[in-house]
N, C-alpha and C. Protein backbone atom coordinates (compact mmCIF):
# COMPACT_ATOMS: atom_id res chain seq x y z
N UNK A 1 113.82 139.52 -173.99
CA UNK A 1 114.37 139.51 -172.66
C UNK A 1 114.67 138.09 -172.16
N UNK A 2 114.09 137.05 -172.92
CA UNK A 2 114.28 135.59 -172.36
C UNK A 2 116.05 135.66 -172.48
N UNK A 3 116.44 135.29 -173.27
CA UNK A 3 117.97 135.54 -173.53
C UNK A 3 118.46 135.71 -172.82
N UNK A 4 118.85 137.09 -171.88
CA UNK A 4 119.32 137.49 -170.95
C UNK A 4 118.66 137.04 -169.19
N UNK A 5 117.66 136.21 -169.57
CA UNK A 5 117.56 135.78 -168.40
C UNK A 5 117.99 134.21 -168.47
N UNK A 6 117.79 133.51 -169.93
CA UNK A 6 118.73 132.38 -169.89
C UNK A 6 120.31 132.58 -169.75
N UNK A 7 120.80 133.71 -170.25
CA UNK A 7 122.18 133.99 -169.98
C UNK A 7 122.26 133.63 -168.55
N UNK A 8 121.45 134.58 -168.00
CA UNK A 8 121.87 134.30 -166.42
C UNK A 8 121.86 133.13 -165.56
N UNK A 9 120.78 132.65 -166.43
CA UNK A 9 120.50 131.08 -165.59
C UNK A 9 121.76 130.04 -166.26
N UNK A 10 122.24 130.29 -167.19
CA UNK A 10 123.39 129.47 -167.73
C UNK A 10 124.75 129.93 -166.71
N UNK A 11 124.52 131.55 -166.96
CA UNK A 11 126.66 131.43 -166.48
C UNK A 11 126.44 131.83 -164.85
N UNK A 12 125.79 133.27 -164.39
CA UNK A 12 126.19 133.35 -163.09
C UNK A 12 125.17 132.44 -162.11
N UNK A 13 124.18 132.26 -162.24
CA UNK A 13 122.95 132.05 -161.06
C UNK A 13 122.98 130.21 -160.91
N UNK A 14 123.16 129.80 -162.06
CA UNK A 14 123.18 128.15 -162.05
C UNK A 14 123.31 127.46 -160.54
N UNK A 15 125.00 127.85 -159.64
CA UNK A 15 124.70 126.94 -159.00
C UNK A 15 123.78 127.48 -158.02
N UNK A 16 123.52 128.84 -157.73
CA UNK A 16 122.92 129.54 -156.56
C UNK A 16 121.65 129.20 -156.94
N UNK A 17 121.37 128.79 -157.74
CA UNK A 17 119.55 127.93 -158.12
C UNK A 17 119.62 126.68 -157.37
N UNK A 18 120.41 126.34 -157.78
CA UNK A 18 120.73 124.72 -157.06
C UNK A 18 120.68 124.46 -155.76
N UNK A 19 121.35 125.39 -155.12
CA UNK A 19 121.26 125.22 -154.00
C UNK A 19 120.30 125.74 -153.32
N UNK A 20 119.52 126.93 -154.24
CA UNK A 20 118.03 127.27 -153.34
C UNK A 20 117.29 126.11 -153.67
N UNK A 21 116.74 125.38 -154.53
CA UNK A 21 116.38 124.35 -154.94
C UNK A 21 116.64 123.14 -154.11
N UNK A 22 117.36 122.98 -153.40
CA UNK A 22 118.05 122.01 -152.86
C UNK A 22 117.78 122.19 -151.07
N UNK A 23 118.18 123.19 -151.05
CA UNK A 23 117.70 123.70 -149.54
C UNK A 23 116.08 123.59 -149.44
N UNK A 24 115.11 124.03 -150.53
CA UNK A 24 113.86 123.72 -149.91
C UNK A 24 113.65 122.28 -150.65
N UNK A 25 114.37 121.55 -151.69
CA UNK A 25 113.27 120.19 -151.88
C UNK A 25 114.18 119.24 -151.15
N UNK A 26 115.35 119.60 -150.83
CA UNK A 26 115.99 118.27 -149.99
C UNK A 26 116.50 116.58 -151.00
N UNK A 27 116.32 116.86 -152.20
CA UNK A 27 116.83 115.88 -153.05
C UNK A 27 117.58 116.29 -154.12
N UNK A 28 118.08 115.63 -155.04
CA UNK A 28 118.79 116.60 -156.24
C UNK A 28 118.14 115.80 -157.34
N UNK A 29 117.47 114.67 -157.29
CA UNK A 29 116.46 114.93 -158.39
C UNK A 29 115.35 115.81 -158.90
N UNK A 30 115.01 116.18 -157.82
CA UNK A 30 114.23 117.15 -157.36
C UNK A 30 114.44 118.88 -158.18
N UNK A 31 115.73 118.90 -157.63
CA UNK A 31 116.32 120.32 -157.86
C UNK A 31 116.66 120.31 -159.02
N UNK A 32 116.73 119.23 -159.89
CA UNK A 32 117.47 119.14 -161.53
C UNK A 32 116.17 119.13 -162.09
N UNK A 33 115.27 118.69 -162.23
CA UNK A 33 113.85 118.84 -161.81
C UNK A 33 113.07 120.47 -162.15
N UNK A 34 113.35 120.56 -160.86
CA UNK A 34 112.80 122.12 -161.04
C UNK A 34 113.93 123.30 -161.28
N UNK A 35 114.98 122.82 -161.89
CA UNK A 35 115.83 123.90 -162.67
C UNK A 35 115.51 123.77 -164.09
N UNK A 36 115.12 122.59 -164.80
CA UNK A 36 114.71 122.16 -165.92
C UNK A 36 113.15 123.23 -165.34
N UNK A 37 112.34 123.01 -165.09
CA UNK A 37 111.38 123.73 -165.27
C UNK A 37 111.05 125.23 -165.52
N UNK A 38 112.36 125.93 -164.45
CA UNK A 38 112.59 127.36 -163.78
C UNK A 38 113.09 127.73 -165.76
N UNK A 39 113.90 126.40 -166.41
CA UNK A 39 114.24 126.70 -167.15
C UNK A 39 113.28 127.02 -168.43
N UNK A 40 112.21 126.22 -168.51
CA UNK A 40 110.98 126.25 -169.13
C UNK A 40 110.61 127.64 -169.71
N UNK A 41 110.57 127.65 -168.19
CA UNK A 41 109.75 128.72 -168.28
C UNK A 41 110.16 130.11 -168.41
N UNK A 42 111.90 130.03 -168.29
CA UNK A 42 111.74 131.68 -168.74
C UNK A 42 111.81 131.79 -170.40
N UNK A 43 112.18 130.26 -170.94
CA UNK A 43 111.91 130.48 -172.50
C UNK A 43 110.42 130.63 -172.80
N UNK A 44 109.69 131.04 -171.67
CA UNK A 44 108.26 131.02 -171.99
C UNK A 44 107.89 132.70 -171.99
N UNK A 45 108.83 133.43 -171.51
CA UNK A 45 108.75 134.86 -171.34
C UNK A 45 109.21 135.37 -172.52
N UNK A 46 107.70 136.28 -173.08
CA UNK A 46 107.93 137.38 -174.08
C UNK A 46 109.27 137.87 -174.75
N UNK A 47 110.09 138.04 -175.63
CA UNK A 47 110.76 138.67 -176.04
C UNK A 47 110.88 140.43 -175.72
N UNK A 48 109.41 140.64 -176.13
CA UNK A 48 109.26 141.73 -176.04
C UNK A 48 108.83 142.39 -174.24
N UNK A 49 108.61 141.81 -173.18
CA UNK A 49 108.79 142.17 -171.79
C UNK A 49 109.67 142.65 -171.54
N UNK A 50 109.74 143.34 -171.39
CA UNK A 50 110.90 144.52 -170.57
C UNK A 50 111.33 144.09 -168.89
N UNK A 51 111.98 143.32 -168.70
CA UNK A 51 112.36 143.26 -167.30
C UNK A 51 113.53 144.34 -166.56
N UNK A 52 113.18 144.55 -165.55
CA UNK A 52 114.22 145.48 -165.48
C UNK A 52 115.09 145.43 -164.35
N UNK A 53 115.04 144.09 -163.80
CA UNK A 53 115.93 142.89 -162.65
C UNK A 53 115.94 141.70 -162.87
N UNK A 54 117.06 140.93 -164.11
CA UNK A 54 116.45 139.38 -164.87
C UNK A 54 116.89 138.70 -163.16
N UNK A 55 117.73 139.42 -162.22
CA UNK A 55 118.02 137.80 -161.50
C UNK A 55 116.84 137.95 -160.35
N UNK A 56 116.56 139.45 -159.80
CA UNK A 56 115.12 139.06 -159.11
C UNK A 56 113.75 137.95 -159.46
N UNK A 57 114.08 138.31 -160.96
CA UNK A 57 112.83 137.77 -161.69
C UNK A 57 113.09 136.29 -162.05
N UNK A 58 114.40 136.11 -161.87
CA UNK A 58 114.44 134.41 -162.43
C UNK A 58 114.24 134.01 -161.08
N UNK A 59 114.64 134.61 -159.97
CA UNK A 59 114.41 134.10 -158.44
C UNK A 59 113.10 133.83 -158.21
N UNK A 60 111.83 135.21 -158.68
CA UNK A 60 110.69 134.70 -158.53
C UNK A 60 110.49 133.78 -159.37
N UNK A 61 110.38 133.08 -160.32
CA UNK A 61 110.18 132.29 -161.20
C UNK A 61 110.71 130.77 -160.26
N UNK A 62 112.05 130.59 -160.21
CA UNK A 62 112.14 129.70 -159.28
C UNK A 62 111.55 129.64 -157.83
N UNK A 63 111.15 130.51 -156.89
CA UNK A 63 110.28 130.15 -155.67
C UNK A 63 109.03 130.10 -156.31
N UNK A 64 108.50 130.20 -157.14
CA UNK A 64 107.14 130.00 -157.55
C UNK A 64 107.50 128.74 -157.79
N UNK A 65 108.07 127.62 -158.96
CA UNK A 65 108.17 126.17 -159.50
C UNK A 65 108.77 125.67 -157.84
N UNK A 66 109.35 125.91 -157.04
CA UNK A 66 109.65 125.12 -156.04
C UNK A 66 108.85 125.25 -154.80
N UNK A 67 107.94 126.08 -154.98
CA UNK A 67 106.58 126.08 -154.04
C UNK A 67 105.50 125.45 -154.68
N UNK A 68 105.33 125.02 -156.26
CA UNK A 68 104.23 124.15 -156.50
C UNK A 68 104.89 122.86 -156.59
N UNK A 69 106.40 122.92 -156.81
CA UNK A 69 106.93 121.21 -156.32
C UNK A 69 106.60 120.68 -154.92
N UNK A 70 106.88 121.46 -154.01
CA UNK A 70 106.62 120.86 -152.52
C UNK A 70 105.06 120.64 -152.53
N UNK A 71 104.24 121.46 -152.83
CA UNK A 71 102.80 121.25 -152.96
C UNK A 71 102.10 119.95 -153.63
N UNK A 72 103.26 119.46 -154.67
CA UNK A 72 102.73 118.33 -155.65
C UNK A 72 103.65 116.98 -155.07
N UNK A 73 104.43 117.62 -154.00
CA UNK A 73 105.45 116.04 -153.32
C UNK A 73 104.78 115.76 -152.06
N UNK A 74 103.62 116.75 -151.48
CA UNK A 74 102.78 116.88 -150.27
C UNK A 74 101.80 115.81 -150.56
N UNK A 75 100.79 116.17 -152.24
CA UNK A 75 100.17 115.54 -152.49
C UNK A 75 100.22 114.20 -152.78
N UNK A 76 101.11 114.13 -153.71
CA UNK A 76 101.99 112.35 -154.26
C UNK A 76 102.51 111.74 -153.04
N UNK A 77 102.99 112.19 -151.77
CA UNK A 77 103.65 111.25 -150.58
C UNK A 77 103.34 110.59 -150.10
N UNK A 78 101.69 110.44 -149.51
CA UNK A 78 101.08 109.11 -149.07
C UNK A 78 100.78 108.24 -150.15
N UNK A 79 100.80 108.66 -151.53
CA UNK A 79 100.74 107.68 -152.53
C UNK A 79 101.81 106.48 -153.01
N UNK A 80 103.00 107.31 -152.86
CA UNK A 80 104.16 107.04 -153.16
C UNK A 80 105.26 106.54 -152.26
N UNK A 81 104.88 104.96 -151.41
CA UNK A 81 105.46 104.57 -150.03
C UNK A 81 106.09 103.49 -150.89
N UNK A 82 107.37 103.32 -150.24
CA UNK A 82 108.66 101.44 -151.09
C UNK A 82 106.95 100.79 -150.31
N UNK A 83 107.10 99.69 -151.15
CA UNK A 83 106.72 98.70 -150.43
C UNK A 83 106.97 98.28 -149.56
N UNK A 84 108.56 97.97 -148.82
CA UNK A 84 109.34 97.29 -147.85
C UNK A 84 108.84 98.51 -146.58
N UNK A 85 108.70 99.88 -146.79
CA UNK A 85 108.19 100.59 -145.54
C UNK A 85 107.20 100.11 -145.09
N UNK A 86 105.69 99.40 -145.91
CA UNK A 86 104.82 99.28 -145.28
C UNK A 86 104.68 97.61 -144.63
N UNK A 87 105.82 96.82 -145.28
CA UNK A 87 105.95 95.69 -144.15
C UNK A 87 106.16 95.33 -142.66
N UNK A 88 106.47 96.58 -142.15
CA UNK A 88 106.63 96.45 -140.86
C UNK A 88 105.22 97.14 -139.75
N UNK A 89 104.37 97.73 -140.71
CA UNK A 89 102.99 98.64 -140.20
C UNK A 89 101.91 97.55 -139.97
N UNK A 90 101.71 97.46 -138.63
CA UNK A 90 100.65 96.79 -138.23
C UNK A 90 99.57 96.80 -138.85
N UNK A 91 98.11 95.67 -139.34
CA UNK A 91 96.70 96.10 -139.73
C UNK A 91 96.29 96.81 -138.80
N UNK A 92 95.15 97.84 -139.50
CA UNK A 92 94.28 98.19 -138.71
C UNK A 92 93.12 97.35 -138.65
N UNK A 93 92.82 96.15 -139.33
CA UNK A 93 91.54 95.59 -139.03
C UNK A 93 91.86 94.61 -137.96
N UNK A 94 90.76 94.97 -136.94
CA UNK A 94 90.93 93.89 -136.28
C UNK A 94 91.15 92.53 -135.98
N UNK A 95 91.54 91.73 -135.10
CA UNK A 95 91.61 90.14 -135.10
C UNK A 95 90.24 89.22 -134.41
N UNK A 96 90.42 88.36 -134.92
CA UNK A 96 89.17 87.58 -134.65
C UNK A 96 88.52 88.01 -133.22
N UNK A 97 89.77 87.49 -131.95
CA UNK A 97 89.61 88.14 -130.91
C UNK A 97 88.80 89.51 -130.34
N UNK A 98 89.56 90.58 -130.97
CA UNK A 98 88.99 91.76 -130.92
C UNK A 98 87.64 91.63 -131.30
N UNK A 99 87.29 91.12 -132.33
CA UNK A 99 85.63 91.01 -132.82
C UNK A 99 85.15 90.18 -131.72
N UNK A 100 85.31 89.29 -131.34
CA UNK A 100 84.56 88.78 -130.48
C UNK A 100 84.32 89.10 -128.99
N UNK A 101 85.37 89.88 -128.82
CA UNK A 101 85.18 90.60 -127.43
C UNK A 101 84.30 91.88 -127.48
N UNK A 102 84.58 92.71 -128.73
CA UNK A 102 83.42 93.66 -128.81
C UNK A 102 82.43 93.75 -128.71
N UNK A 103 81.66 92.17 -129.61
CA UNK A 103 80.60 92.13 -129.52
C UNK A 103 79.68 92.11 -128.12
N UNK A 104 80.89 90.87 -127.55
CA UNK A 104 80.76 90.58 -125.94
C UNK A 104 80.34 91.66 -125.17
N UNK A 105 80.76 93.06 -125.31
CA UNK A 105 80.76 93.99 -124.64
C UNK A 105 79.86 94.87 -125.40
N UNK A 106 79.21 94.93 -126.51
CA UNK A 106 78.20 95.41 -126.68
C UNK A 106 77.17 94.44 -126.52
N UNK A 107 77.08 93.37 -126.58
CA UNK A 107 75.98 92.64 -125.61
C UNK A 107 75.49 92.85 -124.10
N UNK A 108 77.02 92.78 -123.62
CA UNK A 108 76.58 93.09 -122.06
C UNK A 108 76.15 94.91 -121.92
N UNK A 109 76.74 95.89 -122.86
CA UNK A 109 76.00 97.20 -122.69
C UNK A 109 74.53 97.41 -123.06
N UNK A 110 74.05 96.40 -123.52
CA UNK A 110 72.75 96.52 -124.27
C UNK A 110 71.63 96.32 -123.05
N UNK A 111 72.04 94.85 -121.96
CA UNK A 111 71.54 94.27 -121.55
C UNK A 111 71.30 95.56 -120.15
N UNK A 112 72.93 96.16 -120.08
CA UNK A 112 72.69 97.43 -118.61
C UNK A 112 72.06 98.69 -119.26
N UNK A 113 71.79 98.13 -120.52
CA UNK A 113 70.83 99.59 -120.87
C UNK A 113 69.42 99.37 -120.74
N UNK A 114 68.82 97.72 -121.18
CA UNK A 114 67.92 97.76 -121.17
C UNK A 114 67.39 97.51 -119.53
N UNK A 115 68.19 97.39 -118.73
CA UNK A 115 68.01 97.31 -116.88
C UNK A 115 68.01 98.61 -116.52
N UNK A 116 68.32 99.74 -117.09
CA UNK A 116 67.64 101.03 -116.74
C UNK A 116 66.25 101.12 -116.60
N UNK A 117 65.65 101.86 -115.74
CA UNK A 117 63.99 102.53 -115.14
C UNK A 117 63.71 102.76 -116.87
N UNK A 118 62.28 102.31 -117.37
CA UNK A 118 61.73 102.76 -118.30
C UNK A 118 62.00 104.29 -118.66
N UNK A 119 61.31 105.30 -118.39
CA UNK A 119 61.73 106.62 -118.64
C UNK A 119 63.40 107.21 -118.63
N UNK A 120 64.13 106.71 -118.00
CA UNK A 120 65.61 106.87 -118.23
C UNK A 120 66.05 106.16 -119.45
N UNK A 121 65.55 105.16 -119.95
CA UNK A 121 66.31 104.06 -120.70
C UNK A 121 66.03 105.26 -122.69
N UNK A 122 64.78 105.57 -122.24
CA UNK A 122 64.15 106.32 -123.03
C UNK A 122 64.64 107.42 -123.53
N UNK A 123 65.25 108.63 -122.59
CA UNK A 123 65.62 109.63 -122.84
C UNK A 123 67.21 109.56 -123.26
N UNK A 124 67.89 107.89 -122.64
CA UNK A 124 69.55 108.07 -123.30
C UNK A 124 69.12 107.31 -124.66
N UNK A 125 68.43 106.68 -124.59
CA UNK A 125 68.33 106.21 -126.58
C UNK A 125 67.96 107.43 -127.33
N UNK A 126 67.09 108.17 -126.97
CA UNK A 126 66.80 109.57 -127.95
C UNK A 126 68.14 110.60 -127.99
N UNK A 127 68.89 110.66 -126.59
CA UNK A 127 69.81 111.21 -126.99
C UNK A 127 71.14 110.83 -127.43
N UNK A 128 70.87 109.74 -126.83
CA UNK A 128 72.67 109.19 -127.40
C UNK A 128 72.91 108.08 -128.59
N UNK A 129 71.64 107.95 -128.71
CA UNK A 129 71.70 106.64 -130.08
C UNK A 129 70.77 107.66 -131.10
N UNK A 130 69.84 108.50 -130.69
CA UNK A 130 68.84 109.52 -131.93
C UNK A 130 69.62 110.56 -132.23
N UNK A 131 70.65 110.89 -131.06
CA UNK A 131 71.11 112.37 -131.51
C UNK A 131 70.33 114.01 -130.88
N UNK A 132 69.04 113.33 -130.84
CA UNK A 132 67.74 114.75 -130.43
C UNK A 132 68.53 115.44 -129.18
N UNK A 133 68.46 116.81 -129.01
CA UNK A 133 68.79 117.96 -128.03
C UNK A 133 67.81 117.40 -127.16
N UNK A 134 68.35 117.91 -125.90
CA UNK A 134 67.52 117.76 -124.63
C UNK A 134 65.76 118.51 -124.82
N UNK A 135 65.76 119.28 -125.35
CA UNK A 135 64.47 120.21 -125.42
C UNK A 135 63.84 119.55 -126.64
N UNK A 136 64.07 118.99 -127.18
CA UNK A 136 63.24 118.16 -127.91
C UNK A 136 62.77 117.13 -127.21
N UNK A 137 63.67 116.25 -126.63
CA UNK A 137 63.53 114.96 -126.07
C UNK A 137 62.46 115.52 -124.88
N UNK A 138 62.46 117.01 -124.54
CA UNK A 138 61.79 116.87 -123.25
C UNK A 138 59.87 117.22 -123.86
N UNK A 139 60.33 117.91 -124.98
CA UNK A 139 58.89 117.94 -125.52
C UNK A 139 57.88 116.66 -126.05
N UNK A 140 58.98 116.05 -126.71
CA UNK A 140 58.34 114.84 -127.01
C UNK A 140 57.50 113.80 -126.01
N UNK A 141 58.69 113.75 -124.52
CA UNK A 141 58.20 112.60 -123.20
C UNK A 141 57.39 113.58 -122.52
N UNK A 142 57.17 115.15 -122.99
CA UNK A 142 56.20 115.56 -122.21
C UNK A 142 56.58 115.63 -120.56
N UNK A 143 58.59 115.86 -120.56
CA UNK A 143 58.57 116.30 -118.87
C UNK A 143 59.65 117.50 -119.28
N UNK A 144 60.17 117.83 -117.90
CA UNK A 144 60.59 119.15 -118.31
C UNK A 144 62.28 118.78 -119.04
N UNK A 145 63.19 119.73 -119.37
CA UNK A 145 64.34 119.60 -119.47
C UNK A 145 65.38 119.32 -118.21
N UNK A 146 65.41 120.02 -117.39
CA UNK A 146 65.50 119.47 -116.29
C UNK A 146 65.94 117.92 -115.76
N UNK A 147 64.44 117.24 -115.97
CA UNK A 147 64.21 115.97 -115.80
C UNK A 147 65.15 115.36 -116.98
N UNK A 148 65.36 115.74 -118.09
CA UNK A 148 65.66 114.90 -119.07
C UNK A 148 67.06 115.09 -118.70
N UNK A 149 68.12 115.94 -118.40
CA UNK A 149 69.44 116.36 -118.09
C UNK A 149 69.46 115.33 -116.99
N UNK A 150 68.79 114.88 -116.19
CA UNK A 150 68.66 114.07 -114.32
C UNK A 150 69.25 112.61 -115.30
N UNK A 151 68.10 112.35 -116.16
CA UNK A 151 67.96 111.18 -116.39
C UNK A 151 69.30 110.47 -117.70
N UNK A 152 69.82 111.39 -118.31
CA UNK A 152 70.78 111.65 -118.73
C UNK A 152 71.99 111.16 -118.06
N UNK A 153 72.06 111.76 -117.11
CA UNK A 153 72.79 111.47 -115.76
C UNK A 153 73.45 110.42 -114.98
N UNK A 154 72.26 110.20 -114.82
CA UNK A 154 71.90 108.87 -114.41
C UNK A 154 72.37 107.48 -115.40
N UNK A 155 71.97 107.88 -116.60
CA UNK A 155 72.14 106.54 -117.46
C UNK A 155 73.80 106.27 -117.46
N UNK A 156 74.22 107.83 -118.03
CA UNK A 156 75.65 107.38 -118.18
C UNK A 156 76.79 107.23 -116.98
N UNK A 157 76.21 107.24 -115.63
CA UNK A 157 76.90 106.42 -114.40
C UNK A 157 76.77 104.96 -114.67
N UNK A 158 75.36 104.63 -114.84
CA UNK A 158 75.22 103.58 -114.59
C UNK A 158 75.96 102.94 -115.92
N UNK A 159 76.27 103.37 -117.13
CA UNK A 159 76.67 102.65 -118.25
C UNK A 159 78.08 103.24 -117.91
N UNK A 160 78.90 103.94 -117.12
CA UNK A 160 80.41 103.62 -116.77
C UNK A 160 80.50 102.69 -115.53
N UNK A 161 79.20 102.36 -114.99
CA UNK A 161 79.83 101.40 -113.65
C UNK A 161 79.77 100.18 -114.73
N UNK A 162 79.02 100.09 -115.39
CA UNK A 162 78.91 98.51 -116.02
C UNK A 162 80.18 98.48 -117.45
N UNK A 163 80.69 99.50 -117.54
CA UNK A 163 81.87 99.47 -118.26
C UNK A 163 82.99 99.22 -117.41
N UNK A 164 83.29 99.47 -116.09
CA UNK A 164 84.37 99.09 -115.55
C UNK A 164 83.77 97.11 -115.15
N UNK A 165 82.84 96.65 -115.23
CA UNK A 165 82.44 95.76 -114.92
C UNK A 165 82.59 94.78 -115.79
N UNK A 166 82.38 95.71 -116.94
CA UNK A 166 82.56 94.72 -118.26
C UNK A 166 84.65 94.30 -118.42
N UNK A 167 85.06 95.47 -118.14
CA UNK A 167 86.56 95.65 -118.81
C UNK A 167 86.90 96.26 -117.08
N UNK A 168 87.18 94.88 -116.65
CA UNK A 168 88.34 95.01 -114.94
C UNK A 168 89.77 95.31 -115.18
């Protein structure tokens, strides 16, 4: 049955491959590509298979190779950039500047954290630098949940007033 489905892919279907090929990969290396493949592969089909629609079946054969092409040009695309595209893309690592102002500003957050009331200062380090749920944190300081949600509260006003203080 290969035969008659290479027949077909030779005289009538050729360019109507092409252009399905073309409509979903959008290049014509691409589509020469996966007509060479579509082609592969029906010399890969049994002699003895009985088909009993060669151009349905060469159709599935081609949306199958041009659905694992887009899948493998998805994967290869962030790999595969000109060089000259990525000359114009800003770093993402920061500049000296930036480092030194950060720090600046995690210095001065350190200092309005540690000027929080003892027991407040306590319950935003367990939760916001430990991670621990409120009902832990409240078992551990031995007050209720409640209290620990207040104090919660509280910290992170006071660490957005000293963020607008830090950054006017």
């Amino acid at each position: 049955m290969s035969r008659a489905l290479l027949q077909l892919l030779d005289t009538d279907e050729e360019n109507r491959l092409m252009r399905f090929f073309w409509r979903r990969l959008r290049n014509r290396e691409d589509a020469a590509d996966a007509m060479q493949e579509t082609a592969l592969r029906v010399l890969q089909v049994s002699q003895s298979v009985l088909i009993e629609n060669p151009q349905a079946y060469l159709f599935q054969i081609a949306k199958s190779v041009a659905r694992l092409t887009i899948i493998r040009q998805s994967r290869e695309r962030p790999l595969l950039v000109p060089l000259e595209d990525g000359l114009g893309v800003a770093c993402d690592k920061p500049c000296q500047e930036q480092i030194v102002a950060a720090r600046q500003h995690l210095v001065a957050m350190t200092r309005e954290i540690d000027a929080l009331p003892k027991r407040c200062r306590q319950v935003f380090v367990l939760s916001r630098l430990h991670g621990l749920p409120n009902g832990e944190i409240a078992t551990r300081l031995g007050i209720s949940r409640n209290m620990v949600e207040k104090h919660i509260i509280k910290a992170l006003l006071h660490c957005r007033e000293a963020r607008v203080k830090i950054n006017p």
